[in-house]
Protein backbone atom coordinates (compact mmCIF):
# COMPACT_ATOMS: atom_id res chain seq x y z
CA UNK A 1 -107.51 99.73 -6.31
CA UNK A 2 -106.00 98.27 -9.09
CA UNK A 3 -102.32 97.79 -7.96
CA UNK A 4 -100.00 95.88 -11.00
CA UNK A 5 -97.04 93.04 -9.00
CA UNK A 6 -94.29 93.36 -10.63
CA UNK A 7 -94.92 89.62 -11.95
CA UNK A 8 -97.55 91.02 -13.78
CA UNK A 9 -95.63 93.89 -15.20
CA UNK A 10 -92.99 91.31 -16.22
CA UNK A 11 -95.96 89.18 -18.20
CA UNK A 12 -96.67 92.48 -20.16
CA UNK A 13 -92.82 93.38 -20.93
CA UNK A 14 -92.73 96.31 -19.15
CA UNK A 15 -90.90 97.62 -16.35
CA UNK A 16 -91.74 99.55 -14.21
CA UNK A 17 -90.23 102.97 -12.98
CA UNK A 18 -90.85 102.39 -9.38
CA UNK A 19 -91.05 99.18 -6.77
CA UNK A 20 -94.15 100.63 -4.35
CA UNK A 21 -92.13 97.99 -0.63
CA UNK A 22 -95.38 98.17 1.25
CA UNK A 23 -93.67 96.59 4.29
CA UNK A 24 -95.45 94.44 6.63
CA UNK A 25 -97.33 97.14 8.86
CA UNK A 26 -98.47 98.55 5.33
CA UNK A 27 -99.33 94.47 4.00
CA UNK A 28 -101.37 93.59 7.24
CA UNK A 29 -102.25 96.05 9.61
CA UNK A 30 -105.60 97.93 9.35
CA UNK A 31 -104.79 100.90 10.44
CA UNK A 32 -101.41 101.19 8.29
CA UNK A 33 -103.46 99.64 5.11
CA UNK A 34 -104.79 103.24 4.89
CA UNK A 35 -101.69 104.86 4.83
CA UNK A 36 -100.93 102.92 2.15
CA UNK A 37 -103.74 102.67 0.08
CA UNK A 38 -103.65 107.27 0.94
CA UNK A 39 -100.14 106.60 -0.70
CA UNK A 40 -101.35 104.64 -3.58
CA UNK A 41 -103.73 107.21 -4.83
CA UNK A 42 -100.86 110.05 -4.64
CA UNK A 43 -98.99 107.56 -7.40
CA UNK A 44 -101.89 107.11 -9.47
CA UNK A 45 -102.91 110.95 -9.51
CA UNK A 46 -98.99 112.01 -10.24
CA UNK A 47 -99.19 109.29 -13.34
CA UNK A 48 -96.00 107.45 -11.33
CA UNK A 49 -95.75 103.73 -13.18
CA UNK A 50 -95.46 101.51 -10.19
CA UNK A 51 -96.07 97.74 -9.22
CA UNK A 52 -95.44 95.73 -6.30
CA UNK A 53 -94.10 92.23 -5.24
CA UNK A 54 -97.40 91.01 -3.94
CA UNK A 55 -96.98 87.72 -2.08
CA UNK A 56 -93.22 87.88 -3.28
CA UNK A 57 -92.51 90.59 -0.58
CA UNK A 58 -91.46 89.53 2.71
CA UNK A 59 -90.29 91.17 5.81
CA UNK A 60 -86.88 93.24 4.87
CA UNK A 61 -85.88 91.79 8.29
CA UNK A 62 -85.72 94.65 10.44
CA UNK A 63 -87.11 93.35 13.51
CA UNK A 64 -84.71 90.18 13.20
CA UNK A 65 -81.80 92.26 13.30
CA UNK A 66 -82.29 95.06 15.54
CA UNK A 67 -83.58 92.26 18.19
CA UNK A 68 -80.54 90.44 17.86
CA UNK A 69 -80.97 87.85 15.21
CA UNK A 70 -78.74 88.46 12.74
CA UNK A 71 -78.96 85.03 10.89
CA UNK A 72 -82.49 85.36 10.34
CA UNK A 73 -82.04 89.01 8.73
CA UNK A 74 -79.32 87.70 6.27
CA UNK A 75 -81.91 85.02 5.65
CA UNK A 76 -84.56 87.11 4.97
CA UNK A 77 -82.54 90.40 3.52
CA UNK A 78 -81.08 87.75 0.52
CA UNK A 79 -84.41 86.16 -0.20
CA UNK A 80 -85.95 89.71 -1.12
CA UNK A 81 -82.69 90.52 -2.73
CA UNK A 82 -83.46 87.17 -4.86
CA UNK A 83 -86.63 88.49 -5.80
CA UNK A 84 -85.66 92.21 -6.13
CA UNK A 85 -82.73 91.63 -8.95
CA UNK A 86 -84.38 89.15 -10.69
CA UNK A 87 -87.17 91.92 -11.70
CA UNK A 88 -84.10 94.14 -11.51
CA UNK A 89 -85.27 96.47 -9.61
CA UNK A 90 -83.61 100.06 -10.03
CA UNK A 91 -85.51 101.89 -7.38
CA UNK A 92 -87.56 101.73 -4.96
CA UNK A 93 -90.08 103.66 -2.40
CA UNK A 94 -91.34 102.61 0.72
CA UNK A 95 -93.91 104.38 3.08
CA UNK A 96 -91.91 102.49 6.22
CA UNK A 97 -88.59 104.09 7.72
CA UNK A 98 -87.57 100.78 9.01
CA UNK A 99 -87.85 98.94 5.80
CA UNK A 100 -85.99 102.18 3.84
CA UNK A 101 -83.04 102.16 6.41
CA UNK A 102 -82.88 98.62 6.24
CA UNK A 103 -83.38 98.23 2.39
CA UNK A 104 -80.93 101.49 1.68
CA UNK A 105 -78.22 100.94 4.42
CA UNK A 106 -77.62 97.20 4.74
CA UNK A 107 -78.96 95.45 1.78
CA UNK A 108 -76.13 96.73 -0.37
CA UNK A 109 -73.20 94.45 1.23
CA UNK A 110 -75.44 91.41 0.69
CA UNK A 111 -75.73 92.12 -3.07
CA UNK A 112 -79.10 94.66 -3.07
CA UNK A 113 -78.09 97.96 -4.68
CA UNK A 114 -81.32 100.34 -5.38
CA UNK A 115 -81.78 103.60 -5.14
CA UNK A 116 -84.30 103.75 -2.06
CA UNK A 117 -86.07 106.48 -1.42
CA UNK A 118 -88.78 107.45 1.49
CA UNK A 119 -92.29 108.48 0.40
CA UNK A 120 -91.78 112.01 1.76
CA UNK A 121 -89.00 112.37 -0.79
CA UNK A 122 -91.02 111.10 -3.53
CA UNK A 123 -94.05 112.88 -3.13
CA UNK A 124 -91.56 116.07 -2.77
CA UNK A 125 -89.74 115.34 -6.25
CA UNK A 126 -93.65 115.29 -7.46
CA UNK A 127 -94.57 118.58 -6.17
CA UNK A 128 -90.93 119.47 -7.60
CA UNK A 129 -91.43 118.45 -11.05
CA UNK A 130 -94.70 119.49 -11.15
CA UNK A 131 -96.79 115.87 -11.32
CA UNK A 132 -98.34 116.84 -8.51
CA UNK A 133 -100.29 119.28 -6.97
CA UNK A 134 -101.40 120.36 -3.48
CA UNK A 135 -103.78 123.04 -2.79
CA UNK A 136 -104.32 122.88 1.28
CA UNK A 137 -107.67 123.72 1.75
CA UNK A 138 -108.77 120.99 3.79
CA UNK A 139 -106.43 121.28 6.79
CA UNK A 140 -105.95 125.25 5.80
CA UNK A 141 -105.21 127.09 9.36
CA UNK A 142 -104.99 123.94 12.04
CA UNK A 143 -101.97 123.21 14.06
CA UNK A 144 -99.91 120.53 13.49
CA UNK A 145 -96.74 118.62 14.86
CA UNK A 146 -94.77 116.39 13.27
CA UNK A 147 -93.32 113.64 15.40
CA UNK A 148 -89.76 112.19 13.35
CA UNK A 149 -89.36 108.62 12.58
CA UNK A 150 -86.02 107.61 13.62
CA UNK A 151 -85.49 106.03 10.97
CA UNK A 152 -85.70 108.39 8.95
CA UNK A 153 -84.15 111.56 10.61
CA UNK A 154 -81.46 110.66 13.00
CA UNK A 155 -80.63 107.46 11.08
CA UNK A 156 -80.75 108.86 7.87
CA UNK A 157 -80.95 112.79 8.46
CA UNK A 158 -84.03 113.74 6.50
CA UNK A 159 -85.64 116.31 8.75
CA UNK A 160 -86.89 119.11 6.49
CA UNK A 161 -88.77 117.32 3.62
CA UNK A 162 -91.64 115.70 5.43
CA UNK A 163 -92.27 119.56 7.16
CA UNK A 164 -91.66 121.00 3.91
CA UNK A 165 -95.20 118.89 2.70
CA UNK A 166 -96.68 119.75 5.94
CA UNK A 167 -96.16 123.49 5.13
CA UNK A 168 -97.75 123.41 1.90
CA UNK A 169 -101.33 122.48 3.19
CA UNK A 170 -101.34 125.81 4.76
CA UNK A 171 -101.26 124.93 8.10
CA UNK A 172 -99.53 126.23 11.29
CA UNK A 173 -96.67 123.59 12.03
CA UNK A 174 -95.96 124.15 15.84
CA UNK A 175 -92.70 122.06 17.14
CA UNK A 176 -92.51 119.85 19.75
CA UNK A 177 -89.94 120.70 22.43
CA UNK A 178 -87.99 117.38 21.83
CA UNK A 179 -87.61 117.39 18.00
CA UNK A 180 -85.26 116.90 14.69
CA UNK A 181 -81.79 115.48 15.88
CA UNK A 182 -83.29 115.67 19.65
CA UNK A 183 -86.56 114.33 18.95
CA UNK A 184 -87.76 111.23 20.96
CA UNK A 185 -88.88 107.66 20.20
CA UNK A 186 -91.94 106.51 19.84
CA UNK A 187 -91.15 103.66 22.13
CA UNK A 188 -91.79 101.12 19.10
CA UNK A 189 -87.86 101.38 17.31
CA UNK A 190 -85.43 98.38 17.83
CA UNK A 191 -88.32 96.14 17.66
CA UNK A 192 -89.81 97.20 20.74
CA UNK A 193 -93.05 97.11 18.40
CA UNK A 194 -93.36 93.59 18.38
CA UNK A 195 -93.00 93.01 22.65
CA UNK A 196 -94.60 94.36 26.34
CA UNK A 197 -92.31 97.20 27.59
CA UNK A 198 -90.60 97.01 30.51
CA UNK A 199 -91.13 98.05 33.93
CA UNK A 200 -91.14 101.79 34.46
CA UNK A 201 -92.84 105.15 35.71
CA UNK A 202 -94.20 105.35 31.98
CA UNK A 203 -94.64 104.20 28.98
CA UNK A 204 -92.65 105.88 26.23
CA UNK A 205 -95.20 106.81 23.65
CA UNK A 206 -97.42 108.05 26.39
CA UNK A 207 -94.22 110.64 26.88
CA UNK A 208 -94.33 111.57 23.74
CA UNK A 209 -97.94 112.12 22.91
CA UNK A 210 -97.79 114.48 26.01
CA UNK A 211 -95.05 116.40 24.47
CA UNK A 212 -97.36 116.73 21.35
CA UNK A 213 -100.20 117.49 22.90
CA UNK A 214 -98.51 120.20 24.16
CA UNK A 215 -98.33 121.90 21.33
CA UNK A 216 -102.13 122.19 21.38
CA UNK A 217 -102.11 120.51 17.75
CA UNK A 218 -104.97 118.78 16.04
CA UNK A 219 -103.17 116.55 14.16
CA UNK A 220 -100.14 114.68 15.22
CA UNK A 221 -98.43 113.89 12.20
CA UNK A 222 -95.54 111.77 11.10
CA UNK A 223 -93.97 109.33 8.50
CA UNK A 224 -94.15 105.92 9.83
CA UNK A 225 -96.82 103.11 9.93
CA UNK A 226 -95.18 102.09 13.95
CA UNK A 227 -94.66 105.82 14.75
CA UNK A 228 -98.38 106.01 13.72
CA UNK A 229 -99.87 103.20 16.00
CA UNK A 230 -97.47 104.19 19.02
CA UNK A 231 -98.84 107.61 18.75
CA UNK A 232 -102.30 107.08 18.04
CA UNK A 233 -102.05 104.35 21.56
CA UNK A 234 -100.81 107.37 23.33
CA UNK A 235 -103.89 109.78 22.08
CA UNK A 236 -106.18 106.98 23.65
CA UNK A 237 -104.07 106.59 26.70
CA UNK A 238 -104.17 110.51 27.28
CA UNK A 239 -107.78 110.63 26.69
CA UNK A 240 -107.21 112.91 23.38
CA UNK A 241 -109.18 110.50 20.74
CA UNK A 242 -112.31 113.17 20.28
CA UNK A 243 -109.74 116.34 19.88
CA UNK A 244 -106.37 114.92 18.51
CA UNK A 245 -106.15 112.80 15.28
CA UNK A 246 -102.43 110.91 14.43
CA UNK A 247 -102.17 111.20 10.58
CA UNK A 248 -99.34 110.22 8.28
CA UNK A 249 -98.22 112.23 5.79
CA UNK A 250 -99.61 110.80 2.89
CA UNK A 251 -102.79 110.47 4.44
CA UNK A 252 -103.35 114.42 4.95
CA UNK A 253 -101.92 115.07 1.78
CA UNK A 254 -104.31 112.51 0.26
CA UNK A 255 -107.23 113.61 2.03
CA UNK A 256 -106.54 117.89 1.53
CA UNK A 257 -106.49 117.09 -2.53
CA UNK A 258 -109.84 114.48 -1.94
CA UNK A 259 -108.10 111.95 -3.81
């Protein structure tokens, strides 16, 4: 796809106006490749100048620290910031809630200062300034929910922008009953992701895709590459894979403009 590192960029002389974090889900996992590779085509049809850190990114240390590991975080969170101010990085985007709380919130008493902003927000300042365009026709007239990140609206109370995109494909966004400031975790926050859950009566993303497919929605979207496989476990689990599809954001946006 043609993606520039930022060590490239450098070579040239240029710098430039955005730092694409892919995040680890984004770096490695297949499903979560698409998302961003969805999210790399929105920058190249909006004309935004963006690179990446390649094999100079690692983990923003997330998992370290919500699991207890604080040590390892620090470890991790001033290695990046290393590599980030030594490109001097001004801003930069991220398609992962955990890496934009963690990269916004707690990177700048260790010395990281950017301006970090979630790909909803960016790909609303597109449609804002006009560098981007969406027309809808794809998805025109389905129903859709959108199941929040927590990272990204209790933590860091963006509710209305990613529905805002989902509006403007022309679809009928129905809400869950557990939503916004109320709405429920995938099960995968506080790097549950990365272990077996615990006992219980059941699983909490199995919870959750029952409150969406309550709705009677064909899409199940949301904003987050763990929100994304937690959900998309649950569709399986509740035997919804041939009528329900888990989407993020970028990937029906994407996909309605056929980029």
């Amino acid at each position: 796809m043609n993606v520039p590192t930022m060590a490239e960029m450098m070579a040239q002389g240029k710098q430039p106006e955005i730092l694409f974090w892919v995040g680890c889900a984004g770096s490695f996992d297949d499903r979560a490749k698409k998302i961003t590779k969805a999210f790399v085509k929105i920058l190249k049809k909006a004309g935004v100048d963006f690179a990446v850190l390649g094999t100079e990114e690692s983990c923003s240390g997330d998992p370290a620290k919500r699991a207890g590991n604080e040590f390892l975080f620090q470890m991790q969170a001033m290695t990046n910031i290393e590599v980030l101010n030594s490109y001097e990085v001004k801003k930069i985007v991220t398609a992962c809630p955990h890496c934009f709380n963690t990269l916004k919130n707690e990177y700048p008493s260790l010395g990281g200062n950017y301006e970090v902003v979630h790909h909803t927000e960016l790909i609303k300042s597109l449609l804002d300034n006009g560098r981007l365009s969406i027309e809808g026709g794809k998805y025109k007239g389905q129903k859709i929910t959108f199941h929040d990140p927590c990272y990204l609206g209790r933590a860091n109370d963006i509710y209305e922008i990613p529905r805002d995109l989902i509006k403007k494909l022309e679809v009928e966004l129905v809400e869950m009953k557990r939503c916004k400031s109320n709405g429920l975790c995938c099960g995968a926050g506080g790097a549950q992701m990365f272990k077996e859950p615990e006992k219980g009566n059941k699983d909490i993303n199995v919870e959750r895709t029952e409150e969406a497919n309550a709705t009677d929605s064909s899409i199940i979207a949301t904003g987050c590459p763990f929100c994304n496989t937690m959900m998309t476990d649950g569709v399986k689990a509740t035997n919804k894979e041939d009528s329900v599809k888990v989407l993020d954001i970028a990937e029906l946006i994407a996909n309605a403009e056929n980029l």
